[in-house]
PDB file of N, CA and C in Angstrom:
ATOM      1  N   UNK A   1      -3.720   6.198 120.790  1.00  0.00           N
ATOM      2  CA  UNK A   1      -3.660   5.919 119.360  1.00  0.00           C
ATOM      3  C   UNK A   1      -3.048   7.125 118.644  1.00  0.00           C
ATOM      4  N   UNK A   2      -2.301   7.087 118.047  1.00  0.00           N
ATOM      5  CA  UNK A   2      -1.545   7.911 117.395  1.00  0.00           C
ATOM      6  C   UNK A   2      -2.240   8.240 116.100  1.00  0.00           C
ATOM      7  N   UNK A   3      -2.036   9.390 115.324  1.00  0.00           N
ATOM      8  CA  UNK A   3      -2.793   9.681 114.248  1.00  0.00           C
ATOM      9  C   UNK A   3      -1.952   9.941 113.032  1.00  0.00           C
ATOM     10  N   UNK A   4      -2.037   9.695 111.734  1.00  0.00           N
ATOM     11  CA  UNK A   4      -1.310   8.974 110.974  1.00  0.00           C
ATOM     12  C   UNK A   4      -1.229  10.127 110.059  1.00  0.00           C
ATOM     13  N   UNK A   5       0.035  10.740 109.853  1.00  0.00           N
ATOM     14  CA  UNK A   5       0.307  11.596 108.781  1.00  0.00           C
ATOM     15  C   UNK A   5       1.226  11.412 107.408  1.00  0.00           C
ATOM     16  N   UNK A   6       1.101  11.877 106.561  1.00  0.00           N
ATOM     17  CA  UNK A   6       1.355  11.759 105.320  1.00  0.00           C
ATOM     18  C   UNK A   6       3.277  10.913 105.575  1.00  0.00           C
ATOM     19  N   UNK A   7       3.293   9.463 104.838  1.00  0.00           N
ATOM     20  CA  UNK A   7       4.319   9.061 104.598  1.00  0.00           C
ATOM     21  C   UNK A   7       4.220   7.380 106.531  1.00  0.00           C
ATOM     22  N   UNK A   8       3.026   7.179 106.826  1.00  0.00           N
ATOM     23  CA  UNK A   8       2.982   6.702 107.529  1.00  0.00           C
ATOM     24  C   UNK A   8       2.187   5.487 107.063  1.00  0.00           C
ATOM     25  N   UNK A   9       2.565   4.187 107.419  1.00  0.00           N
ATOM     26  CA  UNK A   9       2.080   3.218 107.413  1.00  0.00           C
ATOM     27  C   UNK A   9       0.637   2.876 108.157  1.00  0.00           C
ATOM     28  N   UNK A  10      -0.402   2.501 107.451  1.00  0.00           N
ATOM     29  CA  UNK A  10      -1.839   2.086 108.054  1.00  0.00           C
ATOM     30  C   UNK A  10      -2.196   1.090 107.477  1.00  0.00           C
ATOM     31  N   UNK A  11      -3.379   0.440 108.203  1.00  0.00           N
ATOM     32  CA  UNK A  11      -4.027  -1.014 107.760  1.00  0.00           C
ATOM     33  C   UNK A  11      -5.328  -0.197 107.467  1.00  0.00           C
ATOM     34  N   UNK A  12      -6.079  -0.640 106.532  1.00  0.00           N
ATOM     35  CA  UNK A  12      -7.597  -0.124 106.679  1.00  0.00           C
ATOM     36  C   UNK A  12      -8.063  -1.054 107.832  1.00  0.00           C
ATOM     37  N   UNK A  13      -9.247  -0.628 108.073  1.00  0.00           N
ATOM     38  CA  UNK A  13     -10.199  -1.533 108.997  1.00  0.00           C
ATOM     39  C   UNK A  13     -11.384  -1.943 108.653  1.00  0.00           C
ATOM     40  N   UNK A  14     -12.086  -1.058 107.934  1.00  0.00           N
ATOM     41  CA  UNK A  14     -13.161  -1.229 107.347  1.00  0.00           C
ATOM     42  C   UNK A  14     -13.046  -1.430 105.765  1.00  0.00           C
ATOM     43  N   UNK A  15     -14.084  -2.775 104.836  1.00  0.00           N
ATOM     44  CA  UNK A  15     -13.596  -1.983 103.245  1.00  0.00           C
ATOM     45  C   UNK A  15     -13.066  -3.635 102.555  1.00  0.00           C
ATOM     46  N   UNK A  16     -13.083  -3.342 101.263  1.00  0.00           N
ATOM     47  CA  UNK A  16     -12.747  -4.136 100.465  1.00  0.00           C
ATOM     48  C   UNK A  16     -10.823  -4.770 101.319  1.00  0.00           C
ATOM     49  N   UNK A  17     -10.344  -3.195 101.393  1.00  0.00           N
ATOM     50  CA  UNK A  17      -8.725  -3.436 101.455  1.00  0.00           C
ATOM     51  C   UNK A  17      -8.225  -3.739 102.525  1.00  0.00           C
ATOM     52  N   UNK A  18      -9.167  -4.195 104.080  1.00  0.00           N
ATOM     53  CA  UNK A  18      -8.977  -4.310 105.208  1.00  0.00           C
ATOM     54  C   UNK A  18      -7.699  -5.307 105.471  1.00  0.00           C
ATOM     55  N   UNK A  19      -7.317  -5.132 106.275  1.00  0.00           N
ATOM     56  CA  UNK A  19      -6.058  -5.752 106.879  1.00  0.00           C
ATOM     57  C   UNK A  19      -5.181  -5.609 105.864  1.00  0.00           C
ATOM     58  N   UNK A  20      -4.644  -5.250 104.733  1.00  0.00           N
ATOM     59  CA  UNK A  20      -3.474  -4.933 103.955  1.00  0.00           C
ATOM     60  C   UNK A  20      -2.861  -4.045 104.782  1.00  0.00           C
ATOM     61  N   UNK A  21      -1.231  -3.881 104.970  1.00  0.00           N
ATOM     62  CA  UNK A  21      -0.902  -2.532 104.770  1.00  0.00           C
ATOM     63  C   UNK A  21      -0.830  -1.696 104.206  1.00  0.00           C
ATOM     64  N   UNK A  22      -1.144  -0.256 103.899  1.00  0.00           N
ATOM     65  CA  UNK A  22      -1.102   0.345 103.179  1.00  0.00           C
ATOM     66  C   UNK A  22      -0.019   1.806 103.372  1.00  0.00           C
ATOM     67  N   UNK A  23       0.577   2.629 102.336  1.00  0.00           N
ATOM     68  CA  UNK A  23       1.089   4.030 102.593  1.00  0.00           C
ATOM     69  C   UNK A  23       0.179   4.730 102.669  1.00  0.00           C
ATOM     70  N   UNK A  24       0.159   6.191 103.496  1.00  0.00           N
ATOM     71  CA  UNK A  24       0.170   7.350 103.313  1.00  0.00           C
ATOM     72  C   UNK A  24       0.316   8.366 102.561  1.00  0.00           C
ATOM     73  N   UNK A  25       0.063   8.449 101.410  1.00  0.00           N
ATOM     74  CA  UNK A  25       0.452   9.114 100.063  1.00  0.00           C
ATOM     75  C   UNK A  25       0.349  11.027 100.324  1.00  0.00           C
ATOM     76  N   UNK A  26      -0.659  10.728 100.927  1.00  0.00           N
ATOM     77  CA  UNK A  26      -1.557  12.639 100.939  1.00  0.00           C
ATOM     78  C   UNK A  26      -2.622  12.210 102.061  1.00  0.00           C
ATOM     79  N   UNK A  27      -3.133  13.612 102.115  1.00  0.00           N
ATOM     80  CA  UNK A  27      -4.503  14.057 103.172  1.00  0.00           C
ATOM     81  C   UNK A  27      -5.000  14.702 102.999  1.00  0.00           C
ATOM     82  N   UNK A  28      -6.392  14.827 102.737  1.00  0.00           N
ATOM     83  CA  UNK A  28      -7.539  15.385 102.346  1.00  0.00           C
ATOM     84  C   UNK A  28      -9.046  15.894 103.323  1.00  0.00           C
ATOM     85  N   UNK A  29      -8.612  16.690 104.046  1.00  0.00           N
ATOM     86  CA  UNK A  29      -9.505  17.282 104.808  1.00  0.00           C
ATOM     87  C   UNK A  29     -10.927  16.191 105.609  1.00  0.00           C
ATOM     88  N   UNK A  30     -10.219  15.292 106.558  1.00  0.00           N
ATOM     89  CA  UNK A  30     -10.433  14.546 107.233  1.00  0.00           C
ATOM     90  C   UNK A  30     -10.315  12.658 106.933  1.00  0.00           C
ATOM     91  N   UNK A  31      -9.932  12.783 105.509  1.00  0.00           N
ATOM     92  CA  UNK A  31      -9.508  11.651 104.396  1.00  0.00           C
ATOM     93  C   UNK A  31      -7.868  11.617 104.442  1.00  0.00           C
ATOM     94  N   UNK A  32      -7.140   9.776 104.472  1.00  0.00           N
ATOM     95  CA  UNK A  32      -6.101   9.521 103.667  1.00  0.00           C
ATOM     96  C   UNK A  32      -6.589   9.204 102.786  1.00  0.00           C
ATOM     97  N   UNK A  33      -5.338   9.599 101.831  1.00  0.00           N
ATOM     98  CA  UNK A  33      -5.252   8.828 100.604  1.00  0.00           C
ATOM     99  C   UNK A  33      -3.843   7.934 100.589  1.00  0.00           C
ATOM    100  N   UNK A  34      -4.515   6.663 100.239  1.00  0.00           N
ATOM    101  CA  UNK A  34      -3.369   5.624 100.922  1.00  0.00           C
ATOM    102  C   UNK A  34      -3.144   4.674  99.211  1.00  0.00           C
ATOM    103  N   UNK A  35      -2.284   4.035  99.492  1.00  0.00           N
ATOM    104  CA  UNK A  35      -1.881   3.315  98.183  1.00  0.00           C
ATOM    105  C   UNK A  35      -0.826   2.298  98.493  1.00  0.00           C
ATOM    106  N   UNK A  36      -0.687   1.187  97.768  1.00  0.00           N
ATOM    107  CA  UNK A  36       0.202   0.108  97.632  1.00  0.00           C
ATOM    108  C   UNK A  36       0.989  -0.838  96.813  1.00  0.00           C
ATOM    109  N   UNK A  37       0.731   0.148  95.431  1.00  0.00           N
ATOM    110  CA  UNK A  37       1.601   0.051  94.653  1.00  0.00           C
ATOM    111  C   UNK A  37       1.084  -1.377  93.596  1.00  0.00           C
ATOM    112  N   UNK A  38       0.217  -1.739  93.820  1.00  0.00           N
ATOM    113  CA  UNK A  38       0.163  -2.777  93.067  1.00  0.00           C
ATOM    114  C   UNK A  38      -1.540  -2.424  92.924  1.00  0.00           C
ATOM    115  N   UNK A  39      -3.029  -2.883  93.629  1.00  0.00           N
ATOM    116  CA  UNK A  39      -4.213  -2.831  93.591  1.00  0.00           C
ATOM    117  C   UNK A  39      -3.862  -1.189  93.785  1.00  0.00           C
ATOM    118  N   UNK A  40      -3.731  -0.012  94.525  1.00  0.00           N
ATOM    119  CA  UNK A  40      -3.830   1.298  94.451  1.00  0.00           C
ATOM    120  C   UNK A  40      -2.300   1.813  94.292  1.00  0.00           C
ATOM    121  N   UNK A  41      -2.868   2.298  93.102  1.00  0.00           N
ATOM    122  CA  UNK A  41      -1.404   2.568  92.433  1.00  0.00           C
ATOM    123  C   UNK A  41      -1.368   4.399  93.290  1.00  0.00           C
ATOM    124  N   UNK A  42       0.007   4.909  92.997  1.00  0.00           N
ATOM    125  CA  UNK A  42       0.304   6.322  93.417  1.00  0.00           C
ATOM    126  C   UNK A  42      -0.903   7.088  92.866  1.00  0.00           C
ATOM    127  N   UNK A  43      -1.004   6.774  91.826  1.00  0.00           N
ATOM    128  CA  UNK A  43      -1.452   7.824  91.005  1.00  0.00           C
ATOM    129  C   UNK A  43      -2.754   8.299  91.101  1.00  0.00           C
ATOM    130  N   UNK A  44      -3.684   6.793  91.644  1.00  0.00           N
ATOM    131  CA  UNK A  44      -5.176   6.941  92.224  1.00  0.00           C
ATOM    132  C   UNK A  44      -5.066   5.995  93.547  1.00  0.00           C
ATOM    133  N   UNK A  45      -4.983   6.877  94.206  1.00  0.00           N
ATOM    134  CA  UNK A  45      -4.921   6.630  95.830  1.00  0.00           C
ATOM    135  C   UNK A  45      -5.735   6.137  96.200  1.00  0.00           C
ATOM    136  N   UNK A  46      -6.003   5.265  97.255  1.00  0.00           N
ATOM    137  CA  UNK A  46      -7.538   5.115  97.936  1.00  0.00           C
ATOM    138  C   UNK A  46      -8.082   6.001  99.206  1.00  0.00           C
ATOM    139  N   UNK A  47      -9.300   6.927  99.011  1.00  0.00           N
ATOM    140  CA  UNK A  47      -9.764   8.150  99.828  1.00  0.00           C
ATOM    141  C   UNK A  47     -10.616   6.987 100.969  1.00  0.00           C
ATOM    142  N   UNK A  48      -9.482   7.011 102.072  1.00  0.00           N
ATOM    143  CA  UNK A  48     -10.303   6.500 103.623  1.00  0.00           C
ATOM    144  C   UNK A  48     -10.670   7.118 104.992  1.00  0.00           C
ATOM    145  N   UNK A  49     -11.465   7.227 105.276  1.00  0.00           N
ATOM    146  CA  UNK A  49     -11.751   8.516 106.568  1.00  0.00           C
ATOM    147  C   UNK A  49     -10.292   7.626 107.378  1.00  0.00           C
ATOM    148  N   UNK A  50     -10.181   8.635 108.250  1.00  0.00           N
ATOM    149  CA  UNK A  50      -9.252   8.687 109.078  1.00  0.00           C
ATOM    150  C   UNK A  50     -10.031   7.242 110.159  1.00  0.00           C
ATOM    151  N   UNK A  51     -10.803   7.450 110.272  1.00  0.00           N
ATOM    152  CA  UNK A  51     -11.282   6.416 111.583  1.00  0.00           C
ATOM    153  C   UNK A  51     -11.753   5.127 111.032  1.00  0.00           C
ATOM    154  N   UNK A  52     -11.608   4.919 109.789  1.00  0.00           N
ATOM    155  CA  UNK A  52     -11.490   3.765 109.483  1.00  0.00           C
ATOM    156  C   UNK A  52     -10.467   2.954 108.947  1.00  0.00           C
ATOM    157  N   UNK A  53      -9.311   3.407 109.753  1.00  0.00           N
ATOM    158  CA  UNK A  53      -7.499   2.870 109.334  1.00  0.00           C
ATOM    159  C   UNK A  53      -7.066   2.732 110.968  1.00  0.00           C
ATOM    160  N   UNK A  54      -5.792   2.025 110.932  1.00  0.00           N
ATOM    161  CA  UNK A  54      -5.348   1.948 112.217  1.00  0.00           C
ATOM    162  C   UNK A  54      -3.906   2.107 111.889  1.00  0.00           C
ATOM    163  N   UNK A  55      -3.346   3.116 112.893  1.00  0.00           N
ATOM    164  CA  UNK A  55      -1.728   3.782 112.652  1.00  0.00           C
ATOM    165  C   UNK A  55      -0.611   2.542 112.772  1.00  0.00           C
ATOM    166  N   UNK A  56       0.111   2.063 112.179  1.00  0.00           N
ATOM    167  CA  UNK A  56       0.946   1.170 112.683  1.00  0.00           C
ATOM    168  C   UNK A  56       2.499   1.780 112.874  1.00  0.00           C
ATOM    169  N   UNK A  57       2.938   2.144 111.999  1.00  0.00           N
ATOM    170  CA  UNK A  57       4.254   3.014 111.668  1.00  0.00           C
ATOM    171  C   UNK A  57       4.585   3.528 110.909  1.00  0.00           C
ATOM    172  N   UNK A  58       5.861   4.532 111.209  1.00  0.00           N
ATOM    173  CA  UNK A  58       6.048   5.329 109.860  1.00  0.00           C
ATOM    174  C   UNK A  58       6.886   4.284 108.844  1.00  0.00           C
ATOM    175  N   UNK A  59       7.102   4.786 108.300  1.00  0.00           N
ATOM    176  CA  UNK A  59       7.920   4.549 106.427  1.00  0.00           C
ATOM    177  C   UNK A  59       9.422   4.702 107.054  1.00  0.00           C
ATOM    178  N   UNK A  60       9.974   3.854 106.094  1.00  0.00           N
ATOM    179  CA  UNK A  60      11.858   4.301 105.790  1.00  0.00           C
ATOM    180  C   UNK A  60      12.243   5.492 106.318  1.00  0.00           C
ATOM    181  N   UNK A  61      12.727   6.266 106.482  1.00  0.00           N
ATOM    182  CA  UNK A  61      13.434   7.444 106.268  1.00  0.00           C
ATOM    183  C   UNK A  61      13.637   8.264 104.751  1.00  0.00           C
ATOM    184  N   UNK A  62      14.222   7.001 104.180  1.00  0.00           N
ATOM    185  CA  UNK A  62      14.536   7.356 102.574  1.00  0.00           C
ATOM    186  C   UNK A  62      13.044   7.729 102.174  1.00  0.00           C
ATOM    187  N   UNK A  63      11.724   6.813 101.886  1.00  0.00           N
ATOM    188  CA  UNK A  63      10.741   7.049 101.859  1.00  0.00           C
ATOM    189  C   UNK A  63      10.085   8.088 102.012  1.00  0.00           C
ATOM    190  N   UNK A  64      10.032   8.278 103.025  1.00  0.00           N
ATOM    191  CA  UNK A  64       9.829   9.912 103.666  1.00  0.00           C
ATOM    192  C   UNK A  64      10.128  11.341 103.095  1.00  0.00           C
ATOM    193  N   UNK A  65      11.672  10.963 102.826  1.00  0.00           N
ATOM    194  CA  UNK A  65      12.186  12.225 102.623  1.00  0.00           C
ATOM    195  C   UNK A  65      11.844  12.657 101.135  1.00  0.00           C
ATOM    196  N   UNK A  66      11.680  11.532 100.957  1.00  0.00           N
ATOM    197  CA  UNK A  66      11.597  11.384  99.328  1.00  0.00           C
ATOM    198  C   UNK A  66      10.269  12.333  99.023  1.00  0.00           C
ATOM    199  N   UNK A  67       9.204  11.351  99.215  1.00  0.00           N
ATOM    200  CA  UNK A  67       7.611  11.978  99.726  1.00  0.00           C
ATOM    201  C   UNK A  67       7.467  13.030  99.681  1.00  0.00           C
ATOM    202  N   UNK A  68       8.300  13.649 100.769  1.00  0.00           N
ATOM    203  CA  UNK A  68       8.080  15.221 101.286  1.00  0.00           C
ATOM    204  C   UNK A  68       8.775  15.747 100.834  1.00  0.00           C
ATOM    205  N   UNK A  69       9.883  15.880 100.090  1.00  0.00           N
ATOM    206  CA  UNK A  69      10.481  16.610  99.543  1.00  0.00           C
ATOM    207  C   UNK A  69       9.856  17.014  97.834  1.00  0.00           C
ATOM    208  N   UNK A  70       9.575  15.710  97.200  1.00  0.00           N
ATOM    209  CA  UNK A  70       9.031  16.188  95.964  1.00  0.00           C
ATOM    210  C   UNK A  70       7.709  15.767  95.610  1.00  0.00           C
ATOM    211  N   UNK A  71       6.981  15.132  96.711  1.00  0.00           N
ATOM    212  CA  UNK A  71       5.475  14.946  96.669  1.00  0.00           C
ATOM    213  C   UNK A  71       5.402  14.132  95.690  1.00  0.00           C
ATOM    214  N   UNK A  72       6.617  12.697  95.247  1.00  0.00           N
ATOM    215  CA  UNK A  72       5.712  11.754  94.256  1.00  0.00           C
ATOM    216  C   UNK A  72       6.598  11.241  94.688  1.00  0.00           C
ATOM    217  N   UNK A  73       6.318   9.656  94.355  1.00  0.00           N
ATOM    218  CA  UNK A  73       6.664   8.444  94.496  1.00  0.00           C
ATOM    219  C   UNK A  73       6.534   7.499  93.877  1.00  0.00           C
ATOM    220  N   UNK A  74       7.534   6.806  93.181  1.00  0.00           N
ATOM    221  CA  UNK A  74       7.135   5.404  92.129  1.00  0.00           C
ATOM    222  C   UNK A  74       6.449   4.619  92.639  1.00  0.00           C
ATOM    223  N   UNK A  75       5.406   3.732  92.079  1.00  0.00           N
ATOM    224  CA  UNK A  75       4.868   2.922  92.441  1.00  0.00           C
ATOM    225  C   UNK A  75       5.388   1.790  93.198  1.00  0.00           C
ATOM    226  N   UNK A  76       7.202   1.412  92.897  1.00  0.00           N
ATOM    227  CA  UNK A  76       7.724   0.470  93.051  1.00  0.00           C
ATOM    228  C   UNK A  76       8.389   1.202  94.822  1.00  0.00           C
ATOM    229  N   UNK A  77       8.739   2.097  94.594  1.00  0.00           N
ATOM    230  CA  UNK A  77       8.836   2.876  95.765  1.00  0.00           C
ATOM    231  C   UNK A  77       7.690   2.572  96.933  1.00  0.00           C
ATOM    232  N   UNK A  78       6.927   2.380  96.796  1.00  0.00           N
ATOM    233  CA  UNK A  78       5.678   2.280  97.673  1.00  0.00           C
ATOM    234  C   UNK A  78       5.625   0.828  98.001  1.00  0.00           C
ATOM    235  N   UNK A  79       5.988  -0.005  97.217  1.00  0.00           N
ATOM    236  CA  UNK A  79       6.605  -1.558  97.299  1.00  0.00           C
ATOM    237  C   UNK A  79       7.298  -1.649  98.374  1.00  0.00           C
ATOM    238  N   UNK A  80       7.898  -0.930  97.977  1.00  0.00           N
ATOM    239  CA  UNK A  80       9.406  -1.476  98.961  1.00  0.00           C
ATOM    240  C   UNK A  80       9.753  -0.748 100.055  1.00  0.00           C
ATOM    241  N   UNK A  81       9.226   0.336 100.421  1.00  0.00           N
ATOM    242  CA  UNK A  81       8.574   0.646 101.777  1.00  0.00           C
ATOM    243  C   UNK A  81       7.427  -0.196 102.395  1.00  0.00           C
ATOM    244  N   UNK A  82       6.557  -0.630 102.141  1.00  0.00           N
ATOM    245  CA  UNK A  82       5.641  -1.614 102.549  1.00  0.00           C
ATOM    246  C   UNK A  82       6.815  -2.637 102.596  1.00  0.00           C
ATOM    247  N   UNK A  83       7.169  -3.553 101.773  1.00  0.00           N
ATOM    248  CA  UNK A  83       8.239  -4.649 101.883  1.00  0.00           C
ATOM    249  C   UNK A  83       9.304  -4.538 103.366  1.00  0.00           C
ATOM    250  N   UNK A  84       9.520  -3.153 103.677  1.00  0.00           N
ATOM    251  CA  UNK A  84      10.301  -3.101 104.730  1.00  0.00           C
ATOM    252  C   UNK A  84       9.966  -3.206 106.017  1.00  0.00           C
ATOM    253  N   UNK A  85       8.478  -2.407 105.702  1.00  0.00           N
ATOM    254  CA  UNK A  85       7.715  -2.649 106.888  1.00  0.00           C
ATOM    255  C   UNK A  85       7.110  -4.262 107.279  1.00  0.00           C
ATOM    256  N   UNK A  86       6.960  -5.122 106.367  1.00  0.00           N
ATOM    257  CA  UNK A  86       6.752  -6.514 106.615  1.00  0.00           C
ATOM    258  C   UNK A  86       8.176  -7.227 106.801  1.00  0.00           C
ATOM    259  N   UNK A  87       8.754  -6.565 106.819  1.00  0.00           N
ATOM    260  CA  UNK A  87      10.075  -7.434 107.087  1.00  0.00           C
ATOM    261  C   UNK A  87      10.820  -7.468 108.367  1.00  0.00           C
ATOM    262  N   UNK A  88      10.376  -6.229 108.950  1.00  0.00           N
ATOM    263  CA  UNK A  88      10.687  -5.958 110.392  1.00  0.00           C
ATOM    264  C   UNK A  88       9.708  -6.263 111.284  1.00  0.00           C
ATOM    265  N   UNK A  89       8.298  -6.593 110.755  1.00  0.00           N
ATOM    266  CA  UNK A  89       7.289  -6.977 111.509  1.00  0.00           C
ATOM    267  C   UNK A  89       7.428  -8.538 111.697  1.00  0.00           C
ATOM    268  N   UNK A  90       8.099  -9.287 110.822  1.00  0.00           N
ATOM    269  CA  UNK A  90       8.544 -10.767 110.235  1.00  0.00           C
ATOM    270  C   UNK A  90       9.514 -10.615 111.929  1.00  0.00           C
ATOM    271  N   UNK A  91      10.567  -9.861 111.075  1.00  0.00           N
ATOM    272  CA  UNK A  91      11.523 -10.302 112.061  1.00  0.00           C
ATOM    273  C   UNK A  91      11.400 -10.112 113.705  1.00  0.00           C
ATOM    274  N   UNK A  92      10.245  -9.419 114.254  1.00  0.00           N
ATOM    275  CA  UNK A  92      10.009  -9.456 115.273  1.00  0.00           C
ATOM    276  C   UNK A  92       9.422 -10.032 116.056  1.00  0.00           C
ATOM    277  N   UNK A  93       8.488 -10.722 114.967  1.00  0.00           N
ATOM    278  CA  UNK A  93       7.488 -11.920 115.615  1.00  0.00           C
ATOM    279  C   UNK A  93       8.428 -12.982 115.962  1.00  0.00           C
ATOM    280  N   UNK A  94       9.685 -13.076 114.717  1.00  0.00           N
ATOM    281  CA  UNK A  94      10.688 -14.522 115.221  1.00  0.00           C
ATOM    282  C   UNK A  94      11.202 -13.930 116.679  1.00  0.00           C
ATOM    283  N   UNK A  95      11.886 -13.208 116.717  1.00  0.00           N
ATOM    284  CA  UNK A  95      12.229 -12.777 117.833  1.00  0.00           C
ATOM    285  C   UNK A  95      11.573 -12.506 119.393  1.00  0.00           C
ATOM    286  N   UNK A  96      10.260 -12.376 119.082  1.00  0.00           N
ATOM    287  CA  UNK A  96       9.180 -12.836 120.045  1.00  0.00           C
ATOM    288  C   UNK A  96       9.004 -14.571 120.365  1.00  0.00           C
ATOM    289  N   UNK A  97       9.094 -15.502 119.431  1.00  0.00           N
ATOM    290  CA  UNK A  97       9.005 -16.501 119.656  1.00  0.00           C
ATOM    291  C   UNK A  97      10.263 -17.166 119.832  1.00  0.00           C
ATOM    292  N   UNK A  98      11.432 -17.128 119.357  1.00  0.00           N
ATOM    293  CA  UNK A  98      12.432 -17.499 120.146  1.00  0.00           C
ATOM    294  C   UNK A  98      12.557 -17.428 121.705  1.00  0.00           C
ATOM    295  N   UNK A  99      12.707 -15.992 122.119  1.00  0.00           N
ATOM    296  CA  UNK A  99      12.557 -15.331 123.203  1.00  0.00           C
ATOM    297  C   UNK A  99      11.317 -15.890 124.406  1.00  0.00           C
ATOM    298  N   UNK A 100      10.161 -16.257 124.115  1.00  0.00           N
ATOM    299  CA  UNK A 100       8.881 -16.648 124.435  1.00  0.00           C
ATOM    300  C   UNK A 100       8.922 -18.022 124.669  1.00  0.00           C
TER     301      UNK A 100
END
């Protein structure tokens, strides 16, 4: 299991927000703070222990760089990194079932 650092895609597991995907916003001394742009906006993150999320993947590139370079992110930004990540998860399941 891989462990999920700032600008990485997670699901909670436990919790109101379970099974959503969520971003990686920040990290807080054994806590993400994760967000999705719509129910947890950038601005108030949601604080989840680490062992109650599961790593799925990182973010865009663009995303990322963005992130780490100036430590904020539009809300709509956080959209559409999530949006990308369901879109390649979309397109792989077709591609599993064609294939299958």
């Amino acid at each position: 299991m891989q462990d999920a650092r700032i600008s990485d895609i997670v699901v909670p597991i436990r919790g109101r927000d379970s099974g959503r995907p969520m971003l990686v916003v920040g990290v807080s001394a054994g806590y993400l703070l994760l967000a999705n742009g719509k129910n947890r906006r950038f601005e108030r993150p949601k604080r989840k222990k680490r062992r109650h999320t599961e790593y799925r993947a990182p973010c865009d590139g663009w995303t990322r760089e963005k992130l780490l370079s100036t430590g904020r992110l539009s809300n709509n930004d956080v959209r559409k990194a999530l949006a990308l990540y369901a879109e390649n998860i979309d397109s792989e399941e077709r591609g599993e079932i064609q294939n299958g």
